[in-house]
C-alpha atoms as a PDB file:
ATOM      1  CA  UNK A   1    -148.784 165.716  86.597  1.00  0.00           C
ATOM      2  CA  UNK A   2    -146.216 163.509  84.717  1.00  0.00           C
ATOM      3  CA  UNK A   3    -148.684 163.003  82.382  1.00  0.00           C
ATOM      4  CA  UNK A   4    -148.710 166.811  81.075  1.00  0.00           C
ATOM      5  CA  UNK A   5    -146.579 166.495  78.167  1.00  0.00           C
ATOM      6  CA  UNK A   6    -147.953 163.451  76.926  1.00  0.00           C
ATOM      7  CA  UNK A   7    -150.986 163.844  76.434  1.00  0.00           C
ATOM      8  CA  UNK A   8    -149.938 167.430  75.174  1.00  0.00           C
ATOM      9  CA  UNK A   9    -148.185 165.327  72.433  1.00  0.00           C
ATOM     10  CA  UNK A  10    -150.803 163.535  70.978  1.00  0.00           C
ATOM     11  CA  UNK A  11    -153.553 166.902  71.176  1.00  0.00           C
ATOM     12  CA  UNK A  12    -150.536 168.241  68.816  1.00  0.00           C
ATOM     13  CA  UNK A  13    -150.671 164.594  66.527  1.00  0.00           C
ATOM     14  CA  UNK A  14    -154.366 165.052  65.883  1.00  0.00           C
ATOM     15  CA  UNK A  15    -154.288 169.227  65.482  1.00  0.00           C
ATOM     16  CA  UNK A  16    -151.568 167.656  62.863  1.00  0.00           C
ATOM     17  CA  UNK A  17    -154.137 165.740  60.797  1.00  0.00           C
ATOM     18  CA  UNK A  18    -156.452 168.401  60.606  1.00  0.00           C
ATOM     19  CA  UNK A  19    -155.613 170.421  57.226  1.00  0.00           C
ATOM     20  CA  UNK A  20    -158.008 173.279  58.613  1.00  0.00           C
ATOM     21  CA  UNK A  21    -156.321 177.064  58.861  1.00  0.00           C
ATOM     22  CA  UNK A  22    -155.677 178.101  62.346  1.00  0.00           C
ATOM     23  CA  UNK A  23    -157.665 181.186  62.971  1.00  0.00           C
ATOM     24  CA  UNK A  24    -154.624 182.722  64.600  1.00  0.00           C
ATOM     25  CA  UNK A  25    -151.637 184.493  63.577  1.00  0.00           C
ATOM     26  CA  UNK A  26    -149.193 181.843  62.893  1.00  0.00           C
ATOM     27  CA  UNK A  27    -146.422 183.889  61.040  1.00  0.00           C
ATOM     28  CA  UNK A  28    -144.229 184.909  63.967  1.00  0.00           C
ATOM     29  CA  UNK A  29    -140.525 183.282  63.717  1.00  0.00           C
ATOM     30  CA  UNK A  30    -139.973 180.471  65.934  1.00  0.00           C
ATOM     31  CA  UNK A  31    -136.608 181.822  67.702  1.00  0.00           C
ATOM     32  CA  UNK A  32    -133.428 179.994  66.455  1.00  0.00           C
ATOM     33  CA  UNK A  33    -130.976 177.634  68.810  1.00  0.00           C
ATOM     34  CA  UNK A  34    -127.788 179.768  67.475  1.00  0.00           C
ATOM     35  CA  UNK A  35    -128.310 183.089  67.152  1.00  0.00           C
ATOM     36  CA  UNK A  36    -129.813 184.409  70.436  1.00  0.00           C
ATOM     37  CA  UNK A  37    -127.566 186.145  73.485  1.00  0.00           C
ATOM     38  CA  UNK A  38    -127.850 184.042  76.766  1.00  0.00           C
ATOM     39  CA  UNK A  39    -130.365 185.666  79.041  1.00  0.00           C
ATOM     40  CA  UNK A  40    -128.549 187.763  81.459  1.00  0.00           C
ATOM     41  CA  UNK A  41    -129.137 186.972  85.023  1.00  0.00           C
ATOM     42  CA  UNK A  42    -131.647 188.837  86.821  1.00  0.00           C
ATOM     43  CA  UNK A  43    -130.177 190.001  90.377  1.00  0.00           C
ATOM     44  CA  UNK A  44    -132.781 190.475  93.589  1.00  0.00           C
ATOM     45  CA  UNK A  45    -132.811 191.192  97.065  1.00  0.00           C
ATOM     46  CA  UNK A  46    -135.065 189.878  99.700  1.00  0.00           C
ATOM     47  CA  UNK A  47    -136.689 192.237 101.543  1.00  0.00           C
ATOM     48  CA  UNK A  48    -139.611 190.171 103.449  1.00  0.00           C
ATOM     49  CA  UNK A  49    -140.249 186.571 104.495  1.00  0.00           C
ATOM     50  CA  UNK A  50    -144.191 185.711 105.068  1.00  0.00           C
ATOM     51  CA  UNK A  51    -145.618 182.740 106.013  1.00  0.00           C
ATOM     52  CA  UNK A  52    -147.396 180.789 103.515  1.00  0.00           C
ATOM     53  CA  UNK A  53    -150.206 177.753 104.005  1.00  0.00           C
ATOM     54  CA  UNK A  54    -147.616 174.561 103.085  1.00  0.00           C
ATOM     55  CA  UNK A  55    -151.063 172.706 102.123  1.00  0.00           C
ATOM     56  CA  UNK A  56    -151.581 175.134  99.464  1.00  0.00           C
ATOM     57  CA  UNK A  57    -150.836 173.504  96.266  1.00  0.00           C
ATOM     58  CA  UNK A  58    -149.843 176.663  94.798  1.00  0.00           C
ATOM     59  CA  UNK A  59    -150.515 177.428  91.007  1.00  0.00           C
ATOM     60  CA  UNK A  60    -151.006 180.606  90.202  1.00  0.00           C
ATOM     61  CA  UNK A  61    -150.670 184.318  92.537  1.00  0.00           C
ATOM     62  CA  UNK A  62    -151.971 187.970  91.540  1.00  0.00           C
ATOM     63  CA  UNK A  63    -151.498 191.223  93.065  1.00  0.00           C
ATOM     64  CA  UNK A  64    -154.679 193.434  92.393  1.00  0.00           C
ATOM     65  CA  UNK A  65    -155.306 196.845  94.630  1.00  0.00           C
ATOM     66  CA  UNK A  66    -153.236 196.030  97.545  1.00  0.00           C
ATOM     67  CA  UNK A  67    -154.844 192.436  97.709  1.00  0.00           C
ATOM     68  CA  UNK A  68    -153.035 188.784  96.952  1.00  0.00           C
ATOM     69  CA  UNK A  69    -155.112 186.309  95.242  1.00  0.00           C
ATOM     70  CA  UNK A  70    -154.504 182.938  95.156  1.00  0.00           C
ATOM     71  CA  UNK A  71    -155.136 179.987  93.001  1.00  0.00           C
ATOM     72  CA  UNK A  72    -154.445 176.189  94.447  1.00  0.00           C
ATOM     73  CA  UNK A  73    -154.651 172.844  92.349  1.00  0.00           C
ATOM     74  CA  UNK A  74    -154.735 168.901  93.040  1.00  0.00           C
ATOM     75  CA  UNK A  75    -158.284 167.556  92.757  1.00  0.00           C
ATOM     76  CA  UNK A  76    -160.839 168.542  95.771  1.00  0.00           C
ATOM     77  CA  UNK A  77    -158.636 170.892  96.668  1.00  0.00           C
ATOM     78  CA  UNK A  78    -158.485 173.307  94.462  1.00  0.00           C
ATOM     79  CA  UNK A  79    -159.599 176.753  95.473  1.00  0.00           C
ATOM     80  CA  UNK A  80    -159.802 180.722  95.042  1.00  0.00           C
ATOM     81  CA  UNK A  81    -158.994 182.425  97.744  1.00  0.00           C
ATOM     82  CA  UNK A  82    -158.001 185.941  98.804  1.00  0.00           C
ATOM     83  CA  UNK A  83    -154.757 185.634 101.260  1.00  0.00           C
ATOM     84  CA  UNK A  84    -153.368 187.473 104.083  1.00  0.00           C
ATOM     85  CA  UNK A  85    -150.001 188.144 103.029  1.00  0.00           C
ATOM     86  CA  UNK A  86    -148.825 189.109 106.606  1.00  0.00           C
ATOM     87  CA  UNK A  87    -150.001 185.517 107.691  1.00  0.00           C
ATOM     88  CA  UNK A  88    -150.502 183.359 104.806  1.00  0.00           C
ATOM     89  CA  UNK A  89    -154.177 182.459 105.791  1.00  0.00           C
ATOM     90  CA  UNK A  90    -157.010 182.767 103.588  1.00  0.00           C
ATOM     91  CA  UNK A  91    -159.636 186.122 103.971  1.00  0.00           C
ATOM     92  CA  UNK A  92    -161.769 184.163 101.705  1.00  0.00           C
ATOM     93  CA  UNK A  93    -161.630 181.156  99.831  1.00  0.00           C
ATOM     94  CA  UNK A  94    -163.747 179.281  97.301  1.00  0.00           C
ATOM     95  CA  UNK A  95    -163.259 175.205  96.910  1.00  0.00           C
ATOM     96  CA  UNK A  96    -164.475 174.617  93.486  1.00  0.00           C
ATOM     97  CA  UNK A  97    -167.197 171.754  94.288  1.00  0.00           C
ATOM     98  CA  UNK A  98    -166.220 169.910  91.526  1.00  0.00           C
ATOM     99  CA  UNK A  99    -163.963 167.237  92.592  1.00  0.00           C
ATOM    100  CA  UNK A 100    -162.573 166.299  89.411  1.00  0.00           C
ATOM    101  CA  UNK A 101    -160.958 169.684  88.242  1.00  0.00           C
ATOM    102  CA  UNK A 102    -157.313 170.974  88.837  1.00  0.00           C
ATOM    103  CA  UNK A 103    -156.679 174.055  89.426  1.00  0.00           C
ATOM    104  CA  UNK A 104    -154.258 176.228  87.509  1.00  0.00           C
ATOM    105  CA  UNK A 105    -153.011 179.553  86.999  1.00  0.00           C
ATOM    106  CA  UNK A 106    -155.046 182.666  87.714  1.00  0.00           C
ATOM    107  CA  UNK A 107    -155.217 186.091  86.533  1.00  0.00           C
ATOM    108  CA  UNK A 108    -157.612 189.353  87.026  1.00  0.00           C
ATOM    109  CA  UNK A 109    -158.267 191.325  83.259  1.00  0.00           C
ATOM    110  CA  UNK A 110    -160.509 193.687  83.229  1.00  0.00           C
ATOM    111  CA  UNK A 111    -162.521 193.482  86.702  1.00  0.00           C
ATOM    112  CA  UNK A 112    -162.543 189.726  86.344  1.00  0.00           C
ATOM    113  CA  UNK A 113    -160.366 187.196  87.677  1.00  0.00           C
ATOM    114  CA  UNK A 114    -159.971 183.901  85.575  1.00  0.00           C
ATOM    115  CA  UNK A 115    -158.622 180.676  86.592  1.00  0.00           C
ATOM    116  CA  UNK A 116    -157.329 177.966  83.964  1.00  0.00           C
ATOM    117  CA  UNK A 117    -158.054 174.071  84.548  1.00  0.00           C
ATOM    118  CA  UNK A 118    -155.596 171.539  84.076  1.00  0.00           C
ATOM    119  CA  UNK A 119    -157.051 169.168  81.727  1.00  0.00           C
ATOM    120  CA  UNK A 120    -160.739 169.982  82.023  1.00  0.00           C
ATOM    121  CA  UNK A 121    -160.204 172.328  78.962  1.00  0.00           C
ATOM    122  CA  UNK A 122    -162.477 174.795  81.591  1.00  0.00           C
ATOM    123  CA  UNK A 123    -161.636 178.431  82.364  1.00  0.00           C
ATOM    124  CA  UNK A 124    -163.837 179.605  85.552  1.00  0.00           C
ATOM    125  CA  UNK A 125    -164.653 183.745  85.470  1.00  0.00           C
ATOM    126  CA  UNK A 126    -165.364 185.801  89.019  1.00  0.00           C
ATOM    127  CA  UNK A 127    -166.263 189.174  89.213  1.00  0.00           C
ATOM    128  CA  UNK A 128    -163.401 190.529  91.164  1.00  0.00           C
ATOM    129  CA  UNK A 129    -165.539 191.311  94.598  1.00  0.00           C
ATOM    130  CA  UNK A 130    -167.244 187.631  94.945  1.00  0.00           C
ATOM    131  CA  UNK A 131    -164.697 185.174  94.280  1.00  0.00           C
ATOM    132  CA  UNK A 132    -167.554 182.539  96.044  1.00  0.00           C
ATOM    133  CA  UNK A 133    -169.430 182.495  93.079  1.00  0.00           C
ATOM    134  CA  UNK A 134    -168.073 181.896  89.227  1.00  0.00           C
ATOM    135  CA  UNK A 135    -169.970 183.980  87.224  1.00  0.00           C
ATOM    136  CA  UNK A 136    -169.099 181.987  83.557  1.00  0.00           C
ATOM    137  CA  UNK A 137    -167.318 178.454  82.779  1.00  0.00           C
ATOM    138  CA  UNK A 138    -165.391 179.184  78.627  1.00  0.00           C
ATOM    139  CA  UNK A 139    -163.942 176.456  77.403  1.00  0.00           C
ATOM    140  CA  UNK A 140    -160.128 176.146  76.536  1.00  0.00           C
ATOM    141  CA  UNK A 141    -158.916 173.891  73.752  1.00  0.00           C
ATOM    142  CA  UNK A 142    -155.621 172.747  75.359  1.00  0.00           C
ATOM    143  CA  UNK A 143    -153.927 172.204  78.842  1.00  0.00           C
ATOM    144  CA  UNK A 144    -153.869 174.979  81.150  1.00  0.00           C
ATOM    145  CA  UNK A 145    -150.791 176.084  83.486  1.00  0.00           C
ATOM    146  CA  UNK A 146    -150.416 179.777  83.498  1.00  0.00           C
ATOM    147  CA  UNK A 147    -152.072 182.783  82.947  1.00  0.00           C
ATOM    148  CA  UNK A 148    -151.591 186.365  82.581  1.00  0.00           C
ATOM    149  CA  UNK A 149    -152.304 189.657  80.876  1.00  0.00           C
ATOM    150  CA  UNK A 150    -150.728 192.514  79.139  1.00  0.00           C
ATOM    151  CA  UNK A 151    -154.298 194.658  79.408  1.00  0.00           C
ATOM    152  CA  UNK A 152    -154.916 193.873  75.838  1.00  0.00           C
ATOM    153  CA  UNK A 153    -154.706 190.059  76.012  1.00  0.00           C
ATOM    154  CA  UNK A 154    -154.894 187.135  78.303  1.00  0.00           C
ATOM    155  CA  UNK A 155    -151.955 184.848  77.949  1.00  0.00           C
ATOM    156  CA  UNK A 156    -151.587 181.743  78.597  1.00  0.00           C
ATOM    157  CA  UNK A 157    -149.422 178.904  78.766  1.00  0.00           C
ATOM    158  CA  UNK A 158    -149.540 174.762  78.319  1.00  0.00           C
ATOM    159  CA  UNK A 159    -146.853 173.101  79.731  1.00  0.00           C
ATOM    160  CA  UNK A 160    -144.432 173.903  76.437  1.00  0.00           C
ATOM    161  CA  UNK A 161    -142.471 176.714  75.362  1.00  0.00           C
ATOM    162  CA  UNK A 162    -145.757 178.591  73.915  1.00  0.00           C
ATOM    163  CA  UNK A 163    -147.630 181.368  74.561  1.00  0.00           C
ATOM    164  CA  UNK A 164    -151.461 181.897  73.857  1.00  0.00           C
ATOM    165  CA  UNK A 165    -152.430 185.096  73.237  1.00  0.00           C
ATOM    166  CA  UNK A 166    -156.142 184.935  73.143  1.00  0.00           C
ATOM    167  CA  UNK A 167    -159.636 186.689  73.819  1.00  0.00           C
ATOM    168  CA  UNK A 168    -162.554 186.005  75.303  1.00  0.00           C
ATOM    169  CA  UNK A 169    -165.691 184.841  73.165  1.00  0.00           C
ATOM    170  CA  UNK A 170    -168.569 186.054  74.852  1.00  0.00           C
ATOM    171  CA  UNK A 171    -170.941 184.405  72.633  1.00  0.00           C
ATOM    172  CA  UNK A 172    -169.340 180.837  72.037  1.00  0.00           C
ATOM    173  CA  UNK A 173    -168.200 180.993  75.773  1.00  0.00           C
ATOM    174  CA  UNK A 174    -164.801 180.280  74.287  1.00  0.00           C
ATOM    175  CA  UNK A 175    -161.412 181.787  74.126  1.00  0.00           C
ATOM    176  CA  UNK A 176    -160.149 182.703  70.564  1.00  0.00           C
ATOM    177  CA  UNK A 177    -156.506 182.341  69.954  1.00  0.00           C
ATOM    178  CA  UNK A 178    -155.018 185.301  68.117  1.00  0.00           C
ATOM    179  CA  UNK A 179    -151.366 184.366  68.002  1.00  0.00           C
ATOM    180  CA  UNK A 180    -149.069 182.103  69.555  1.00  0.00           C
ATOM    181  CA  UNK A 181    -145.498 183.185  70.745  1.00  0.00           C
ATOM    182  CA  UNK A 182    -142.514 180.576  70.948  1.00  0.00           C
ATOM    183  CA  UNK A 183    -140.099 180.887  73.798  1.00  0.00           C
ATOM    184  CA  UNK A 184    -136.604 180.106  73.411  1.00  0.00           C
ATOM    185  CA  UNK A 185    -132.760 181.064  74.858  1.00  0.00           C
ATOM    186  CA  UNK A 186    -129.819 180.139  73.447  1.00  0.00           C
ATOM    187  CA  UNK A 187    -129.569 176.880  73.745  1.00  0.00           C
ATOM    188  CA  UNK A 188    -133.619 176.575  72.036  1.00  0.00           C
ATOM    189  CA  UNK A 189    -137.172 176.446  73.076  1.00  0.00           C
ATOM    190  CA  UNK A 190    -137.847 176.383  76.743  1.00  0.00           C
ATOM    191  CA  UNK A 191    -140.887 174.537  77.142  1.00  0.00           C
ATOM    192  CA  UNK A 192    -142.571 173.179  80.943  1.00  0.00           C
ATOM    193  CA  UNK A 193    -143.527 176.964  81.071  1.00  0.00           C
ATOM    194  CA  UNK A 194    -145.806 177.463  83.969  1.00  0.00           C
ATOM    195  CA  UNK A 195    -146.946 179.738  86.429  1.00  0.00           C
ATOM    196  CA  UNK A 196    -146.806 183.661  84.440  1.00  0.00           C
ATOM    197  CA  UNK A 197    -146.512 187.319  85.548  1.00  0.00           C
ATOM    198  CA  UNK A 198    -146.457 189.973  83.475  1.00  0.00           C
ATOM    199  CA  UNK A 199    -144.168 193.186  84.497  1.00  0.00           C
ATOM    200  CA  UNK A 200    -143.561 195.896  82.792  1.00  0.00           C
ATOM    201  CA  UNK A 201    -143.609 194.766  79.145  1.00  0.00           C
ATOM    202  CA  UNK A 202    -142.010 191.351  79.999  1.00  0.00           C
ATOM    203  CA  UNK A 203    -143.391 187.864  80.959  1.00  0.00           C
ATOM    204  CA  UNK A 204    -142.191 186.234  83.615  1.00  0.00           C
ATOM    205  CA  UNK A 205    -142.381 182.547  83.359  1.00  0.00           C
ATOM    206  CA  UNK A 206    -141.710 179.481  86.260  1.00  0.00           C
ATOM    207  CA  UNK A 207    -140.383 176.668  84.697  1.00  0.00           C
ATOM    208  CA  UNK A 208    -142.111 173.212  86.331  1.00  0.00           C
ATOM    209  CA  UNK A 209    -139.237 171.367  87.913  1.00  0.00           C
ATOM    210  CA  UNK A 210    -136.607 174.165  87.569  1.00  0.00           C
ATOM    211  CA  UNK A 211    -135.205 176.694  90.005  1.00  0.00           C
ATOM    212  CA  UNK A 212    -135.440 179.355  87.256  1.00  0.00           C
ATOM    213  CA  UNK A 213    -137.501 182.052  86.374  1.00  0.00           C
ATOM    214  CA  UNK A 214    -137.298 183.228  82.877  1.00  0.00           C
ATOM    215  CA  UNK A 215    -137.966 186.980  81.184  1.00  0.00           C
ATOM    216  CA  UNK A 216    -139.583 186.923  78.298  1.00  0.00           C
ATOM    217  CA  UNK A 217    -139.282 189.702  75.463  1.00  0.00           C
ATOM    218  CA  UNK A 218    -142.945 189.584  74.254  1.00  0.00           C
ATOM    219  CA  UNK A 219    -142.035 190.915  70.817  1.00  0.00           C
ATOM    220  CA  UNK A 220    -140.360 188.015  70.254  1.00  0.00           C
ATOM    221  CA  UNK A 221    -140.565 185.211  72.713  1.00  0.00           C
ATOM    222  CA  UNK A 222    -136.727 185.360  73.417  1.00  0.00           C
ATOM    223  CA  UNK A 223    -135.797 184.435  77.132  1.00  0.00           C
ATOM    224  CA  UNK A 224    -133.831 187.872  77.891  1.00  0.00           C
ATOM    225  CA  UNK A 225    -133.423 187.334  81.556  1.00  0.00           C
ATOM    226  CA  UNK A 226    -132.919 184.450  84.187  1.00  0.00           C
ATOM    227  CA  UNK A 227    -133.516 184.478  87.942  1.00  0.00           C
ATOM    228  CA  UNK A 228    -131.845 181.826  90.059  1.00  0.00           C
ATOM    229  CA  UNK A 229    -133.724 180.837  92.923  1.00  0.00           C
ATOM    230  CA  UNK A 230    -131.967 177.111  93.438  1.00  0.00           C
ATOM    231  CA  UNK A 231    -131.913 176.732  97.418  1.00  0.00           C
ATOM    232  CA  UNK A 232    -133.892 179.741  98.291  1.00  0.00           C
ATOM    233  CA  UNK A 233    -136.502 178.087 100.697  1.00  0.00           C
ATOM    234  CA  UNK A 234    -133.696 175.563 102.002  1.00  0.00           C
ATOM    235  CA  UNK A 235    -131.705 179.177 102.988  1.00  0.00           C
ATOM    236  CA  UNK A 236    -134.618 180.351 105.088  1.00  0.00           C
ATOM    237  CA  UNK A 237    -136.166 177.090 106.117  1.00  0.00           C
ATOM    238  CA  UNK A 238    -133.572 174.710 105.790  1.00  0.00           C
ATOM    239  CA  UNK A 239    -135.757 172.061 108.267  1.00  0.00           C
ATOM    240  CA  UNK A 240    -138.641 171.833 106.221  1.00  0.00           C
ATOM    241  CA  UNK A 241    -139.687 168.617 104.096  1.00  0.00           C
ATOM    242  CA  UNK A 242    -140.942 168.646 101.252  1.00  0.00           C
ATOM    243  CA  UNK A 243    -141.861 166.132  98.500  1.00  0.00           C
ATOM    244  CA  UNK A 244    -140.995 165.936  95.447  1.00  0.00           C
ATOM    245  CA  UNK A 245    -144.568 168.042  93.649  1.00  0.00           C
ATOM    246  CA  UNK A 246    -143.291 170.956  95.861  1.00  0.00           C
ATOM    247  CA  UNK A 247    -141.302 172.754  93.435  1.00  0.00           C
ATOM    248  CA  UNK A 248    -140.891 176.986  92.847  1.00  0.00           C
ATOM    249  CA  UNK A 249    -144.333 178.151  91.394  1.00  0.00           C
ATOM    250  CA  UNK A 250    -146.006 181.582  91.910  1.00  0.00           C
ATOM    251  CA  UNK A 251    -145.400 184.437  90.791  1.00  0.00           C
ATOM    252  CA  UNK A 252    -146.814 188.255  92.096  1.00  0.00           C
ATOM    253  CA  UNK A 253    -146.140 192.253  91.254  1.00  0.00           C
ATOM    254  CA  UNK A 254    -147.395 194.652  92.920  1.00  0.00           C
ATOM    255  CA  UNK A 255    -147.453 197.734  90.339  1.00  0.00           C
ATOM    256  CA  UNK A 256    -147.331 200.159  93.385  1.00  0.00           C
ATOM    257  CA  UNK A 257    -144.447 199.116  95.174  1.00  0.00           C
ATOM    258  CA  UNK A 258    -142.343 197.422  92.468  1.00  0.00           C
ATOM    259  CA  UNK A 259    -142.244 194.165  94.657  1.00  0.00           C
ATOM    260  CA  UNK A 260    -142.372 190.965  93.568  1.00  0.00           C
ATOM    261  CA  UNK A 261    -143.670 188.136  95.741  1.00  0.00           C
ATOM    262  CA  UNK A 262    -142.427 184.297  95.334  1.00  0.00           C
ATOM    263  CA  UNK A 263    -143.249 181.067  96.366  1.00  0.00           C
ATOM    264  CA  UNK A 264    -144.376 177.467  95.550  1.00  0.00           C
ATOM    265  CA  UNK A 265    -146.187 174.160  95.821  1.00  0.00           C
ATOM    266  CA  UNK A 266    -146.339 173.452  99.461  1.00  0.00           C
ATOM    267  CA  UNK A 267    -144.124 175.920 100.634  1.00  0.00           C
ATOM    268  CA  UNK A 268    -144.353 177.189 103.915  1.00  0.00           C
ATOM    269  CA  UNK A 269    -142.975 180.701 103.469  1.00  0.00           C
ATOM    270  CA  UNK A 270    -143.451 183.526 100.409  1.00  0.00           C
ATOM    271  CA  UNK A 271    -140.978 186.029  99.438  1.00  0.00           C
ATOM    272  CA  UNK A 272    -141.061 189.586  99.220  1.00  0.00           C
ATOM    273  CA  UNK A 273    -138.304 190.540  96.873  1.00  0.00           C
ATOM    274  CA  UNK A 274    -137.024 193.501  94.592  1.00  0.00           C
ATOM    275  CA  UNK A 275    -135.447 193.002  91.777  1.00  0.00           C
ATOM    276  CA  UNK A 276    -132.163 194.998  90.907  1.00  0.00           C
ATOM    277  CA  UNK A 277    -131.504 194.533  87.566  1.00  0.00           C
END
């Protein structure tokens, strides 16, 4: 996956040489390095530890009507699947027959749940009771890492400090962009954003290859809120190996009980947390 922002890099060269208008609103302010507050840190307790599948290669989590969905990556492995939060096991799980796609973030808008590709510039669509069979393949312009929705708009994010608001194109079998937010803190943009929740007005937002979790004001893409998670699996696992691709990534509310469920890459244990703050 070390190969994310480069090729990112040159998609951006050769959008660069294109003197076509975007089709998306491109006026909103991308956030200053000086002005901003620090994001205040976001303070949690854990309330429940749950095993998790440590072959999972975790990229995306949703909480829908009592149920946690899933999404895994890594080519011929990369599934669907409806978990068992109590045990971590699957109830159901699709393995996308493809061998050649990665898995990425997933989401459910609207009755259906969509899960972003990596690089295939793919976006698979399930009706939310048969996850076994995709019921549409749109196509996605860039890289995919996370998704989410604010019940208006998916969102989605590439591996930098952007956000994708877009829509769904029926007829082209597309997604149209309709504006892209930058994220920033005080220090500047925040880019490797990842795995996305959002709660409550806010987007939540792993960072690859970080121990935080960033808040997101979506009126303005400033990063409002931090939560530091550095050494929570060591704390409650503290034999477990892991390598290196193992890092925090997936993110889960549950509007009903106000919990928040964490975990990551090859972890063997998810989080049941509340936040305080």
């Amino acid at each position: 996956m070390v190969n994310k922002l480069l090729i990112y890099a040159a998609f951006i060269i050769l959008v660069s040489c294109n003197n076509s208008t975007p089709d998306y609103d491109t006026s909103l302010p991308v956030p200053g390095n000086n002005n901003l507050p620090a994001p205040q840190p976001i303070t949690f307790t854990i309330e429940a530890v749950y095993p998790h599948d440590a072959k999972a290669f975790t990229q995306g989590l949703q909480f829908y009507k009592g149920k946690l969905y899933e999404g895994t990556g890594e080519p011929r492995q990369s599934t669907l699947r409806v978990v068992d939060i109590k045990t971590g096991n699957p109830e159901k799980e699709y393995l996308i027959p493809d061998t050649n796609i990665f898995g990425e973030g997933i989401t459910i808008f609207k009755n259906k749940i969509y899960q972003l590709t990596w690089q295939n510039h793919k976006i698979f669509i399930y009706n939310i009771d048969d996850i076994m069979h995709p019921v549409a393949t749109y196509n996605w312009s860039v890289e995919g890492w996370g998704i989410t929705n604010d019940g208006t708009n998916l969102i989605i994010s590439d591996g930098t400090s952007k956000l994708y608001y877009v829509q769904p194109d029926d007829a082209k079998k597309e997604m149209k962009t309709i504006k892209v937010l930058t994220v920033a803190d005080n220090h500047g943009e925040l880019d490797s954003l990842n795995e996305l929740e959002y709660i409550n007005g806010y987007v939540f937002a792993n960072r690859w290859y970080n121990n935080h979790i960033v808040k997101v004001d979506t009126s303005n893409g400033h990063a409002v809120g931090m939560m530091d998670l550095t050494g929570l699996l060591h704390q409650y696992d503290p034999n477990h190996q892991i390598g290196e691709e193992g890092v925090l990534n997936g993110i889960a509310y549950d509007s009903a009980t106000k919990k928040l469920y964490i975990t990551g890459k090859h972890w063997p244990k998810m989080f049941e947390m509340k936040l305080n703050n």
